[in-house]
PDB file of N, CA and C in Angstrom:
ATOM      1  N   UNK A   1      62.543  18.441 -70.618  1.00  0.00           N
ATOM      2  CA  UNK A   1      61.446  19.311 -70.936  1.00  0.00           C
ATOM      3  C   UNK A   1      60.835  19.916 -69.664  1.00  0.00           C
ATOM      4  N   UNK A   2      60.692  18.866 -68.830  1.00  0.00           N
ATOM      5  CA  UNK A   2      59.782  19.988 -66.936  1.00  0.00           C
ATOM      6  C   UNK A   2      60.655  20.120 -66.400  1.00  0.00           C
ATOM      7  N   UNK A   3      62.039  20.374 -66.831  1.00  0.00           N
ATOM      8  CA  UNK A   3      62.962  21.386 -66.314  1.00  0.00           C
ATOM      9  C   UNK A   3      63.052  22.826 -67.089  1.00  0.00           C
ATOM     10  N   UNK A   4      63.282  22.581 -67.895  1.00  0.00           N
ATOM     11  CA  UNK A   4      63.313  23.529 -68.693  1.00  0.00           C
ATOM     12  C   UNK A   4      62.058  24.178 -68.302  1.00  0.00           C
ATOM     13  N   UNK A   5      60.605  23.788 -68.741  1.00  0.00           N
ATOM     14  CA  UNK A   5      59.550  25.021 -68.069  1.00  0.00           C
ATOM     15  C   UNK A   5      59.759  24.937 -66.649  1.00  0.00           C
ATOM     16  N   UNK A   6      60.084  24.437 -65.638  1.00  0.00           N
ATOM     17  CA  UNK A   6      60.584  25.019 -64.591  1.00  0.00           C
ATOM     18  C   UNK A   6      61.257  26.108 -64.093  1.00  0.00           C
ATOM     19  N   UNK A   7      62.433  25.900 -65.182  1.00  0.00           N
ATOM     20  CA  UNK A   7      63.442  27.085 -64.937  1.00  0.00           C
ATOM     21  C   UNK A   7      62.655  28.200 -65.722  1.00  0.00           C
ATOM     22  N   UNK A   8      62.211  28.273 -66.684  1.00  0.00           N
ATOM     23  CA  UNK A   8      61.591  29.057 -67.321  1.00  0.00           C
ATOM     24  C   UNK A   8      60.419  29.963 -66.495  1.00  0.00           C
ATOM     25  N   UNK A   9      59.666  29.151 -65.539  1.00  0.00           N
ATOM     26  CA  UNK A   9      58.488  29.837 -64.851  1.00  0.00           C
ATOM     27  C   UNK A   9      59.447  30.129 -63.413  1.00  0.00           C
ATOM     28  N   UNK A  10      60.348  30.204 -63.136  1.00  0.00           N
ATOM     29  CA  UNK A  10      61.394  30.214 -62.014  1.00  0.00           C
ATOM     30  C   UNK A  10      61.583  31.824 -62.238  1.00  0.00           C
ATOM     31  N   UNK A  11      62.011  32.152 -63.017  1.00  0.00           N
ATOM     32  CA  UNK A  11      62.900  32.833 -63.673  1.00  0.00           C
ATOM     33  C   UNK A  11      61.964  34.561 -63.846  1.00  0.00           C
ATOM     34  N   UNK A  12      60.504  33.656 -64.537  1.00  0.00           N
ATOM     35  CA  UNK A  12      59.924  34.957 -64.938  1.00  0.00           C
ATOM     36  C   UNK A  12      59.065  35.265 -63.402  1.00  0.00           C
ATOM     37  N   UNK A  13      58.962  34.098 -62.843  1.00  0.00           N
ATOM     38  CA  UNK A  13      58.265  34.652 -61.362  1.00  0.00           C
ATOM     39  C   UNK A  13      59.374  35.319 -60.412  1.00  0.00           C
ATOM     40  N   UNK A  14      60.558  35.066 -60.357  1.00  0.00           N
ATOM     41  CA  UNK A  14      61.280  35.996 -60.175  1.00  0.00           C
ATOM     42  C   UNK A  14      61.530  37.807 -60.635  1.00  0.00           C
ATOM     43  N   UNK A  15      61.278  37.634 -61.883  1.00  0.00           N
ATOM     44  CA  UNK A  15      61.611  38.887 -62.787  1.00  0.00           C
ATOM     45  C   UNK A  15      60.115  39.539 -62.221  1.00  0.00           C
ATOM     46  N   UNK A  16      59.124  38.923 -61.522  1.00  0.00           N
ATOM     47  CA  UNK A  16      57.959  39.727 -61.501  1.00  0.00           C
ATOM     48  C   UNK A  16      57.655  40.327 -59.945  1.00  0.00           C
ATOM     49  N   UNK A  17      58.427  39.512 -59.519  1.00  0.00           N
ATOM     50  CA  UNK A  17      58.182  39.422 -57.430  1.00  0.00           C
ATOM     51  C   UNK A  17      58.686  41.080 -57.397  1.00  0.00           C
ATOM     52  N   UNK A  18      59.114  41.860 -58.117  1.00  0.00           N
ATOM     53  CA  UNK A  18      59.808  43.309 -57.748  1.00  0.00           C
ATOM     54  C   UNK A  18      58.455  44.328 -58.174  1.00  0.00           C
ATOM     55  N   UNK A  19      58.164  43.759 -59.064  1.00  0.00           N
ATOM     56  CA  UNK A  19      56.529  44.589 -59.699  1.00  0.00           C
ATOM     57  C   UNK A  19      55.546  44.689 -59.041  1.00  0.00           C
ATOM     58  N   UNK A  20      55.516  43.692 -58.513  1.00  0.00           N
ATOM     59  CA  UNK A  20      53.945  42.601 -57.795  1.00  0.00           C
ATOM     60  C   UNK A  20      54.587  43.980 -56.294  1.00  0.00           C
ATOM     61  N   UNK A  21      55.497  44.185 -55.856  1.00  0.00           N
ATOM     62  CA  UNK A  21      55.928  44.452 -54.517  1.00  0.00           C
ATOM     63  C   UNK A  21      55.613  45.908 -54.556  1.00  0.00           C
ATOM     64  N   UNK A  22      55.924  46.349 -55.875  1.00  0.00           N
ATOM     65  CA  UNK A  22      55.947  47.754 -56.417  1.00  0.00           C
ATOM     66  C   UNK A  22      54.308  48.348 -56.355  1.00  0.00           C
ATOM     67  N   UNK A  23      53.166  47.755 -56.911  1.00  0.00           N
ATOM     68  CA  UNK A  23      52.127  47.996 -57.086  1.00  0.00           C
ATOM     69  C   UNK A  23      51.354  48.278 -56.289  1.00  0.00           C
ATOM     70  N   UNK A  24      51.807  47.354 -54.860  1.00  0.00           N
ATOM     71  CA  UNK A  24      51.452  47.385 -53.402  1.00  0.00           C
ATOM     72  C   UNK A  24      52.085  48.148 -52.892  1.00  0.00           C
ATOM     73  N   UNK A  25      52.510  48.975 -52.908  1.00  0.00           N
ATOM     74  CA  UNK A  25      53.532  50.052 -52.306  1.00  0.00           C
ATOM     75  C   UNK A  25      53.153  51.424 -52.912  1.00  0.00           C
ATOM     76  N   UNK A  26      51.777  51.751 -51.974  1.00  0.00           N
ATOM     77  CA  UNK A  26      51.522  53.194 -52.316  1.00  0.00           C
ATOM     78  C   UNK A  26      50.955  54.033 -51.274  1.00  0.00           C
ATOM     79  N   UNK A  27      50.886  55.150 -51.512  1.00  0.00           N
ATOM     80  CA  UNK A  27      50.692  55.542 -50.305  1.00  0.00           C
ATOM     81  C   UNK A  27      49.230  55.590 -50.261  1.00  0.00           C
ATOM     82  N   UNK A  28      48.487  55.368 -49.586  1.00  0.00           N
ATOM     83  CA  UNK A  28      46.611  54.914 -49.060  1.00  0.00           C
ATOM     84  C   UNK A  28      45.774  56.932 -49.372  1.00  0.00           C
ATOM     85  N   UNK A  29      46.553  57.576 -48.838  1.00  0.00           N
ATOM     86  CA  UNK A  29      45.554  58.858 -49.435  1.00  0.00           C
ATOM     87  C   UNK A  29      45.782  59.561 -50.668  1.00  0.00           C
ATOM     88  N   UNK A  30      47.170  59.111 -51.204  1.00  0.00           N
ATOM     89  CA  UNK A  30      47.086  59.546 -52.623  1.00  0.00           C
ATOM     90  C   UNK A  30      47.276  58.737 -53.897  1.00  0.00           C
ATOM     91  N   UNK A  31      46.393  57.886 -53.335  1.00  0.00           N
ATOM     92  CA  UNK A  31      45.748  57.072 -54.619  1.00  0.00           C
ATOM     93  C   UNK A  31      45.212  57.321 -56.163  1.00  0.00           C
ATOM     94  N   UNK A  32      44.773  58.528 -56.182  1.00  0.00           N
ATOM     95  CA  UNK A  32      44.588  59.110 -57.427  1.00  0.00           C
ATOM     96  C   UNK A  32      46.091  60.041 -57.795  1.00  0.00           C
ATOM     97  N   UNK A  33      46.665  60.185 -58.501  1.00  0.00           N
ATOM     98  CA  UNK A  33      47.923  61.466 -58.967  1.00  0.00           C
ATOM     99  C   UNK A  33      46.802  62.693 -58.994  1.00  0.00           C
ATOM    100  N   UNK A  34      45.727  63.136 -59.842  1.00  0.00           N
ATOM    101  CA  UNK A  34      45.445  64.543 -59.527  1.00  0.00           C
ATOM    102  C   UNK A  34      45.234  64.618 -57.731  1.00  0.00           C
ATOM    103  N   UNK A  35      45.245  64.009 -57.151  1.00  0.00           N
ATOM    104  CA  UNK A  35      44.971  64.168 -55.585  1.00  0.00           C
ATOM    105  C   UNK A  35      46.418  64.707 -54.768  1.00  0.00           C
ATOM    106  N   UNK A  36      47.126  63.800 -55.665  1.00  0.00           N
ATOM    107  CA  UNK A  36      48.811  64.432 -55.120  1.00  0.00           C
ATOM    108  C   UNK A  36      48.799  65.546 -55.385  1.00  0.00           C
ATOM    109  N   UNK A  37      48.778  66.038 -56.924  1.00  0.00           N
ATOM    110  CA  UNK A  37      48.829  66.971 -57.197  1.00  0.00           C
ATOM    111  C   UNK A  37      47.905  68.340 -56.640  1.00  0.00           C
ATOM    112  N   UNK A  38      46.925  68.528 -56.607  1.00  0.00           N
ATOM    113  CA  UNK A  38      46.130  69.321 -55.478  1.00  0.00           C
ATOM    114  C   UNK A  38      46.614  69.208 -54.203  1.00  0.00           C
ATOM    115  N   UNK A  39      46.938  68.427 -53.280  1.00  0.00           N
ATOM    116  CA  UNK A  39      47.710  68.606 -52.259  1.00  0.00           C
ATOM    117  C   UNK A  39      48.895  69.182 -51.864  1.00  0.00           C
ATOM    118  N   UNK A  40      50.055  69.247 -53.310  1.00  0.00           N
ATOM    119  CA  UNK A  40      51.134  69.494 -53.401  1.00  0.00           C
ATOM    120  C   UNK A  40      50.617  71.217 -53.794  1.00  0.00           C
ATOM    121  N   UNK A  41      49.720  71.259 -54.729  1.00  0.00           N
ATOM    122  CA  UNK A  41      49.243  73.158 -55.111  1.00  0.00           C
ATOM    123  C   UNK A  41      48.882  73.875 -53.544  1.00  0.00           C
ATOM    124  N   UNK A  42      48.403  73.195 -52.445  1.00  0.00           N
ATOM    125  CA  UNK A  42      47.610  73.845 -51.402  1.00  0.00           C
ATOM    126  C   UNK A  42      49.262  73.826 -50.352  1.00  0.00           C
ATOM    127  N   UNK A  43      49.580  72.693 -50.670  1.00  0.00           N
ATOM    128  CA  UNK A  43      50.752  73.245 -49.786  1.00  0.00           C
ATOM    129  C   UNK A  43      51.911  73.865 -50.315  1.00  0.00           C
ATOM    130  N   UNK A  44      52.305  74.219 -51.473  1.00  0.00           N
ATOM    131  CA  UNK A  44      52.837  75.394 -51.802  1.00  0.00           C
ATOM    132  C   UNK A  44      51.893  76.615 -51.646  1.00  0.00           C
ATOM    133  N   UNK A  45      50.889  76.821 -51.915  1.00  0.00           N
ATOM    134  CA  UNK A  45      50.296  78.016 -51.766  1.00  0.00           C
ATOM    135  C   UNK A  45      50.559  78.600 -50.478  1.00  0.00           C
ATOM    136  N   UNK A  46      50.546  77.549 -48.991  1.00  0.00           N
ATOM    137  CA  UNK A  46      50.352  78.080 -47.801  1.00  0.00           C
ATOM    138  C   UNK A  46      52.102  78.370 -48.067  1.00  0.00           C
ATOM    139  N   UNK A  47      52.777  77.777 -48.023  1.00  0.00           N
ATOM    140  CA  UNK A  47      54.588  78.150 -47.883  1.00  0.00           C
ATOM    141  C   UNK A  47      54.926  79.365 -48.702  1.00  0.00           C
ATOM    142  N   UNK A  48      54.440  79.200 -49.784  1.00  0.00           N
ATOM    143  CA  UNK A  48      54.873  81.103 -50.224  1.00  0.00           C
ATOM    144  C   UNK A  48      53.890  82.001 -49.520  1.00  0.00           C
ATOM    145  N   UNK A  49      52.587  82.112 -48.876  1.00  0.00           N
ATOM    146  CA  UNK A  49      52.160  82.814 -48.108  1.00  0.00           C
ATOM    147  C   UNK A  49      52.762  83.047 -47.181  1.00  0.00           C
ATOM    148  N   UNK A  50      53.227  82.004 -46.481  1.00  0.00           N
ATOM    149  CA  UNK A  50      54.561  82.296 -45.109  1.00  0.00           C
ATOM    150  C   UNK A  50      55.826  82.847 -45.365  1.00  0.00           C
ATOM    151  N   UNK A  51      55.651  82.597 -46.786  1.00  0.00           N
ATOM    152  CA  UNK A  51      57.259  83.326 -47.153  1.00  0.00           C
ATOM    153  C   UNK A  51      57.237  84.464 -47.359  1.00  0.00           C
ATOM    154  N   UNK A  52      56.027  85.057 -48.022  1.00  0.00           N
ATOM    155  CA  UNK A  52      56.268  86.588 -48.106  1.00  0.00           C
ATOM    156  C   UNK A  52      55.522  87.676 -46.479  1.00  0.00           C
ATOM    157  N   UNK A  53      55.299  86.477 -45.653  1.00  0.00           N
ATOM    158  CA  UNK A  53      54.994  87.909 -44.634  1.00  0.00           C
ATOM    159  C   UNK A  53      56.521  88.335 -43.986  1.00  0.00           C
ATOM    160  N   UNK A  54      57.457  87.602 -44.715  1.00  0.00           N
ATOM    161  CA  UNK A  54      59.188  88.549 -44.212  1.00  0.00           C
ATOM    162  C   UNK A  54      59.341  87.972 -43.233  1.00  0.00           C
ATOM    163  N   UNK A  55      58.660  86.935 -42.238  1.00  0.00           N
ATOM    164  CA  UNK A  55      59.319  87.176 -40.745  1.00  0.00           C
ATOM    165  C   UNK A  55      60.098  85.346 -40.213  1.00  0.00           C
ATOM    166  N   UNK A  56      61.307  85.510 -40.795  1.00  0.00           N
ATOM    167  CA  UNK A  56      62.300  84.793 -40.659  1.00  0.00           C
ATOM    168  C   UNK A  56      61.770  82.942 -40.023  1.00  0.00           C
ATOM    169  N   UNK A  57      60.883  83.265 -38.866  1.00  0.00           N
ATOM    170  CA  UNK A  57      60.724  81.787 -38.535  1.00  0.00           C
ATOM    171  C   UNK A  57      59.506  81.225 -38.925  1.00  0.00           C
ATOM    172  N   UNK A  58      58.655  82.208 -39.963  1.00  0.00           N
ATOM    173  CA  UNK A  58      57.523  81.442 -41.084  1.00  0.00           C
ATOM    174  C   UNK A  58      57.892  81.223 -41.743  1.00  0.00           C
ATOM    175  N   UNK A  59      59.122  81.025 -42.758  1.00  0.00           N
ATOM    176  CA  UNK A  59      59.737  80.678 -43.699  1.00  0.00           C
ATOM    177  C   UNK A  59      60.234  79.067 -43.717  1.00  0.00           C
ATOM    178  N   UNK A  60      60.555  79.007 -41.849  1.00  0.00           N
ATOM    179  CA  UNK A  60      61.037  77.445 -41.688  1.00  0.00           C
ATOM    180  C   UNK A  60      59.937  76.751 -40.970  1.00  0.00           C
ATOM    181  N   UNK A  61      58.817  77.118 -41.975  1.00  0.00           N
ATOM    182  CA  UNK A  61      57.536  75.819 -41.068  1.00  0.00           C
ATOM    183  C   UNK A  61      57.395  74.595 -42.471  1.00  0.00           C
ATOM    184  N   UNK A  62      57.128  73.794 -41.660  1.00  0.00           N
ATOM    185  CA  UNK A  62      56.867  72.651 -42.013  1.00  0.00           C
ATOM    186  C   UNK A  62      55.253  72.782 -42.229  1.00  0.00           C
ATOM    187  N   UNK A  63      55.172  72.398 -43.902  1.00  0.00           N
ATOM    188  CA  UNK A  63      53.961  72.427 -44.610  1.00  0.00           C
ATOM    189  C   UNK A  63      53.335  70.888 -44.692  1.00  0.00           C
ATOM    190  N   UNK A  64      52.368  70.133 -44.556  1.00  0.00           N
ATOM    191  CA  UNK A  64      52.405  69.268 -45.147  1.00  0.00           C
ATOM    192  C   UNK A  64      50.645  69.158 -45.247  1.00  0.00           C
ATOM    193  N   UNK A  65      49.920  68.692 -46.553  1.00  0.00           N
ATOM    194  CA  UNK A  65      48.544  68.297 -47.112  1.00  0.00           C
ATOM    195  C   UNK A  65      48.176  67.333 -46.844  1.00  0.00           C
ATOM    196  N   UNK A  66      47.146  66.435 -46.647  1.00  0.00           N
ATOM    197  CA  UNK A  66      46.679  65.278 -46.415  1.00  0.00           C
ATOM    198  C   UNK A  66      45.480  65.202 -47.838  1.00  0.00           C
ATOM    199  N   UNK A  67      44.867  64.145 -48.041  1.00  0.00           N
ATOM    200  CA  UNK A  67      43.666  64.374 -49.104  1.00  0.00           C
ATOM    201  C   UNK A  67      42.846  64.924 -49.015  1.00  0.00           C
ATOM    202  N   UNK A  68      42.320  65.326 -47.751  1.00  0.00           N
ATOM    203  CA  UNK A  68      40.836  65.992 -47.455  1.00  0.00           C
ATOM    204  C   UNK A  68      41.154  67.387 -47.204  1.00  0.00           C
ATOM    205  N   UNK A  69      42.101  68.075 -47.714  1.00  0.00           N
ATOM    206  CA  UNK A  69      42.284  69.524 -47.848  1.00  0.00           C
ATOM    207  C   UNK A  69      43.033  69.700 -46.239  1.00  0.00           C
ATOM    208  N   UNK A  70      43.317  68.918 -45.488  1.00  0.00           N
ATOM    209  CA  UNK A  70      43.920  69.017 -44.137  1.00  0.00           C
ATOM    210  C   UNK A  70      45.172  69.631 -43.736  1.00  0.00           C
ATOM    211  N   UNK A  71      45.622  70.933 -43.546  1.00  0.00           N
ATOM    212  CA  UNK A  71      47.028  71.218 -43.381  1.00  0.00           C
ATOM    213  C   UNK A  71      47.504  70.981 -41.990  1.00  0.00           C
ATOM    214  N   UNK A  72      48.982  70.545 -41.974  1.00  0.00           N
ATOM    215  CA  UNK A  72      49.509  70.011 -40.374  1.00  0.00           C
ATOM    216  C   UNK A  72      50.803  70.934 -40.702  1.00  0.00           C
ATOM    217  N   UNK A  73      50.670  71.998 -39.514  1.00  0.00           N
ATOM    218  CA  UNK A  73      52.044  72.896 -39.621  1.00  0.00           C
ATOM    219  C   UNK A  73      52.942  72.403 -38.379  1.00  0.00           C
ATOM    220  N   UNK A  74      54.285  72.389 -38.457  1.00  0.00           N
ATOM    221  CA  UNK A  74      55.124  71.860 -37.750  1.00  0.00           C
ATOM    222  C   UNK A  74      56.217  72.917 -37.505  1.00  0.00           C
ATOM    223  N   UNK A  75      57.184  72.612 -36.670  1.00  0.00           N
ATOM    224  CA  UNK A  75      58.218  72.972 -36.598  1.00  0.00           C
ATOM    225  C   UNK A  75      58.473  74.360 -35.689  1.00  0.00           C
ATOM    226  N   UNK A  76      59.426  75.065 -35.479  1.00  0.00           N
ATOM    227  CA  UNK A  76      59.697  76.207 -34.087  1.00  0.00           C
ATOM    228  C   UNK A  76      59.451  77.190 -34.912  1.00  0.00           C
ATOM    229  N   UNK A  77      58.441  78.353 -34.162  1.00  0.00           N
ATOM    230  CA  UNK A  77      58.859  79.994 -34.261  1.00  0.00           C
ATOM    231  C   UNK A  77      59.302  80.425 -32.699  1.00  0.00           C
ATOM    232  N   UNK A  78      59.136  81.579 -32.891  1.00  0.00           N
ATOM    233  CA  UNK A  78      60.079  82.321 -31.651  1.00  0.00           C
ATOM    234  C   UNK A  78      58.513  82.671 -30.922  1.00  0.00           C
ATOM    235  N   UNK A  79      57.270  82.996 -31.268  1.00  0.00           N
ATOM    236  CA  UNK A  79      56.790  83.686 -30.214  1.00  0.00           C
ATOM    237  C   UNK A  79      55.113  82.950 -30.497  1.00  0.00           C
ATOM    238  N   UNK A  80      54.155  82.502 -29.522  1.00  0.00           N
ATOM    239  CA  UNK A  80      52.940  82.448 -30.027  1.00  0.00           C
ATOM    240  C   UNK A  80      51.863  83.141 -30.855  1.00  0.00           C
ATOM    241  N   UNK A  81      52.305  84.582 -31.058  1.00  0.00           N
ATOM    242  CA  UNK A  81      51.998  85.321 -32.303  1.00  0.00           C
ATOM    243  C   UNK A  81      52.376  85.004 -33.186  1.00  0.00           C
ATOM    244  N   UNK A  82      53.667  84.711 -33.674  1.00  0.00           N
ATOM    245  CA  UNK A  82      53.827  84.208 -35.100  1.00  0.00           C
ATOM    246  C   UNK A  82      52.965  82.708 -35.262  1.00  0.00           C
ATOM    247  N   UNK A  83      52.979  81.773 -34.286  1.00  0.00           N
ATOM    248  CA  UNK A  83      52.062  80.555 -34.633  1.00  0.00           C
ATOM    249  C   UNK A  83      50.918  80.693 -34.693  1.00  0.00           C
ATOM    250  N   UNK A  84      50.203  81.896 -34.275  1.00  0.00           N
ATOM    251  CA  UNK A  84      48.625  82.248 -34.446  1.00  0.00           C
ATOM    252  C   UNK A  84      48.777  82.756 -35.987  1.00  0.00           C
ATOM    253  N   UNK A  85      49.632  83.153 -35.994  1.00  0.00           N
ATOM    254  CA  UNK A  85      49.969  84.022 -37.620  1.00  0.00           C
ATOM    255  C   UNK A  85      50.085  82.668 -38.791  1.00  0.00           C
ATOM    256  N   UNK A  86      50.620  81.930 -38.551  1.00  0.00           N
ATOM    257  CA  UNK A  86      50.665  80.342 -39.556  1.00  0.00           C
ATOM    258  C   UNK A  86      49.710  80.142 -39.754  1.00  0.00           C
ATOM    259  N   UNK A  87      48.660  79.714 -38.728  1.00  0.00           N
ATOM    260  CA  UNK A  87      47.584  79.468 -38.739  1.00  0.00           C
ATOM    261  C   UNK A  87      46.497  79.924 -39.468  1.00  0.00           C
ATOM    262  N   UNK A  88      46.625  81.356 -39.100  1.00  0.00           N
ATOM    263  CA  UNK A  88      45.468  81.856 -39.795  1.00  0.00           C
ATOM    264  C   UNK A  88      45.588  82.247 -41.411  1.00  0.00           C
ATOM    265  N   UNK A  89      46.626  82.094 -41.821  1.00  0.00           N
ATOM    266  CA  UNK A  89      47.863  82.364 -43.114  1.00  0.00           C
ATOM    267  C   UNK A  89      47.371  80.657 -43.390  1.00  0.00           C
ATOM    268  N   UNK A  90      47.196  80.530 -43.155  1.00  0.00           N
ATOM    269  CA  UNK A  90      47.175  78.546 -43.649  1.00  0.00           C
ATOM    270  C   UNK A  90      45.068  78.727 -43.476  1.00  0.00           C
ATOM    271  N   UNK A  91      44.368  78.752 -42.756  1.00  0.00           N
ATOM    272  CA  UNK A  91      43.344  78.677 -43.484  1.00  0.00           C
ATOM    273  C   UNK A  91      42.852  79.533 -43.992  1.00  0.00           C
ATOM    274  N   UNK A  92      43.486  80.411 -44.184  1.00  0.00           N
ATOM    275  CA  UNK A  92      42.720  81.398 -44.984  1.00  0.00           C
ATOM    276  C   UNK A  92      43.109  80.975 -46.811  1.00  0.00           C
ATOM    277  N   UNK A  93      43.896  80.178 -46.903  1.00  0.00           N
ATOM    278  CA  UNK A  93      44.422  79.362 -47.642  1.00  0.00           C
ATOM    279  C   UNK A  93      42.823  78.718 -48.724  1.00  0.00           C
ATOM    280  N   UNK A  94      42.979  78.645 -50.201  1.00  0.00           N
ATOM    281  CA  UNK A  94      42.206  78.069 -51.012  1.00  0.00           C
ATOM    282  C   UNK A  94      42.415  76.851 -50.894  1.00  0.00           C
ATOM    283  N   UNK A  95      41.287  75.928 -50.605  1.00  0.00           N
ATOM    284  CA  UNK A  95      41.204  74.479 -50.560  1.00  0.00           C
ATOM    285  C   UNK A  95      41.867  73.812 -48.858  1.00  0.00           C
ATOM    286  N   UNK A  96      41.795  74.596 -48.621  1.00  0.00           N
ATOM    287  CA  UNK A  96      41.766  74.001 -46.752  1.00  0.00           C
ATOM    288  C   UNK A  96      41.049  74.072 -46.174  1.00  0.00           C
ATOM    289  N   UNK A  97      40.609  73.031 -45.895  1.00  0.00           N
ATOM    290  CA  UNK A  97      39.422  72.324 -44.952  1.00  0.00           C
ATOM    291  C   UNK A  97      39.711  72.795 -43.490  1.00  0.00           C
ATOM    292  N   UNK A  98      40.965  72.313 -42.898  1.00  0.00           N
ATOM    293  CA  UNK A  98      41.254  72.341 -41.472  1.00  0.00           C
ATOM    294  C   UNK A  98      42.583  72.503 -41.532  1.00  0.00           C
ATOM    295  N   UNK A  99      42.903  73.323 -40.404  1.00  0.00           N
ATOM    296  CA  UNK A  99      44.679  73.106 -40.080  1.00  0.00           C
ATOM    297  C   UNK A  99      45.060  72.375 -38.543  1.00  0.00           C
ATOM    298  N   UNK A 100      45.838  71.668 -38.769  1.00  0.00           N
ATOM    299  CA  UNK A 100      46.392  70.936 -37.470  1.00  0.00           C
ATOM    300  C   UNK A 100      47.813  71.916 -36.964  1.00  0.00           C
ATOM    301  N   UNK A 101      47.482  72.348 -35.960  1.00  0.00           N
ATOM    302  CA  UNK A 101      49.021  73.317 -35.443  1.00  0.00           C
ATOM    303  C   UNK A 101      49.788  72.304 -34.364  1.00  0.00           C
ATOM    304  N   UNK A 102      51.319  71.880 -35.141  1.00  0.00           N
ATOM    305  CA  UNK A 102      51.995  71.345 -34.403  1.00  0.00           C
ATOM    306  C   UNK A 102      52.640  71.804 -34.019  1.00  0.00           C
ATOM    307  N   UNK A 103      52.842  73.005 -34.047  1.00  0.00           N
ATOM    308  CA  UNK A 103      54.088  74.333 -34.041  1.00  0.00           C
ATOM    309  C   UNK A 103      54.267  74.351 -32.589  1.00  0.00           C
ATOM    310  N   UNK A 104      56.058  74.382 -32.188  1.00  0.00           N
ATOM    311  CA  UNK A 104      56.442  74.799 -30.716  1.00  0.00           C
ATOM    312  C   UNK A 104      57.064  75.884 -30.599  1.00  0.00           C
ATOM    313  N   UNK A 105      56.550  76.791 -29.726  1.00  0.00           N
ATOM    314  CA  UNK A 105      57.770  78.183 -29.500  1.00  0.00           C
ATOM    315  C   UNK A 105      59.018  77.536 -28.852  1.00  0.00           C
ATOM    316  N   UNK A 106      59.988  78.408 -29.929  1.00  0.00           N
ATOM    317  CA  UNK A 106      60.988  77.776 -29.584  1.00  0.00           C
ATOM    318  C   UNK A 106      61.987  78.705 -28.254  1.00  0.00           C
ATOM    319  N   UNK A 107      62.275  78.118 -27.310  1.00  0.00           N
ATOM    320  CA  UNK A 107      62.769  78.688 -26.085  1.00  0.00           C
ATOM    321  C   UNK A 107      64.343  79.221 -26.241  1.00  0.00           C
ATOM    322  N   UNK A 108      64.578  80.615 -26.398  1.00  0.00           N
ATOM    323  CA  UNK A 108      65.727  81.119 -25.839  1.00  0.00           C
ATOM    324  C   UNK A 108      66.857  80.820 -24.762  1.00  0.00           C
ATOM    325  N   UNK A 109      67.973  79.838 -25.155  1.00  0.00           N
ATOM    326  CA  UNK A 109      68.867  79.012 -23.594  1.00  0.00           C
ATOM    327  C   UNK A 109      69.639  80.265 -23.695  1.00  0.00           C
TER     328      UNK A 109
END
């Protein structure tokens, strides 16, 4: 018999250690889903804004939202005009608080 509930509480505390691991495994600023979701609307909004000014190396920036309306642009254009151009294309943006410019001109070898 206290084997049997042994194996029995063995078994289901096993079947649970993947859940318990799961629940704890989230990401700390998007704790609410409508929060993802508003983050994910502000940073598509800024990427099709970059996409339609036509000019080839706003198309390959790196968008990314934080919770507090925070945009962090990343990645190479060709000239510091186009990264002043992200920028101001990103807060002029609905629901952005601040933009972080990580952007590097990228050098001609």
């Amino acid at each position: 018999m206290k084997i049997k509930l042994a194996t029995t509480c063995f078994v289901i505390g096993t079947l649970l250690v993947p859940i318990a691991a799961y629940a704890e495994d989230r990401d700390s600023d998007r704790a609410h889903p409508m929060t993802y979701v508003k983050d994910s609307a502000i940073t598509v909004k800024v990427k099709a804004k970059l996409a339609d000014e036509k000019m080839s190396s706003l198309a390959h920036i790196g968008v990314d939202t934080d919770n507090k309306g925070v945009v962090v642009l990343s990645g190479k254009v060709r000239t510091q005009a186009e990264a002043d151009k992200a920028v101001s294309i990103a807060r002029e943006t609905e629901g952005v608080t601040s933009v972080k410019n990580k952007l590097k001109i990228k050098k001609d070898d």
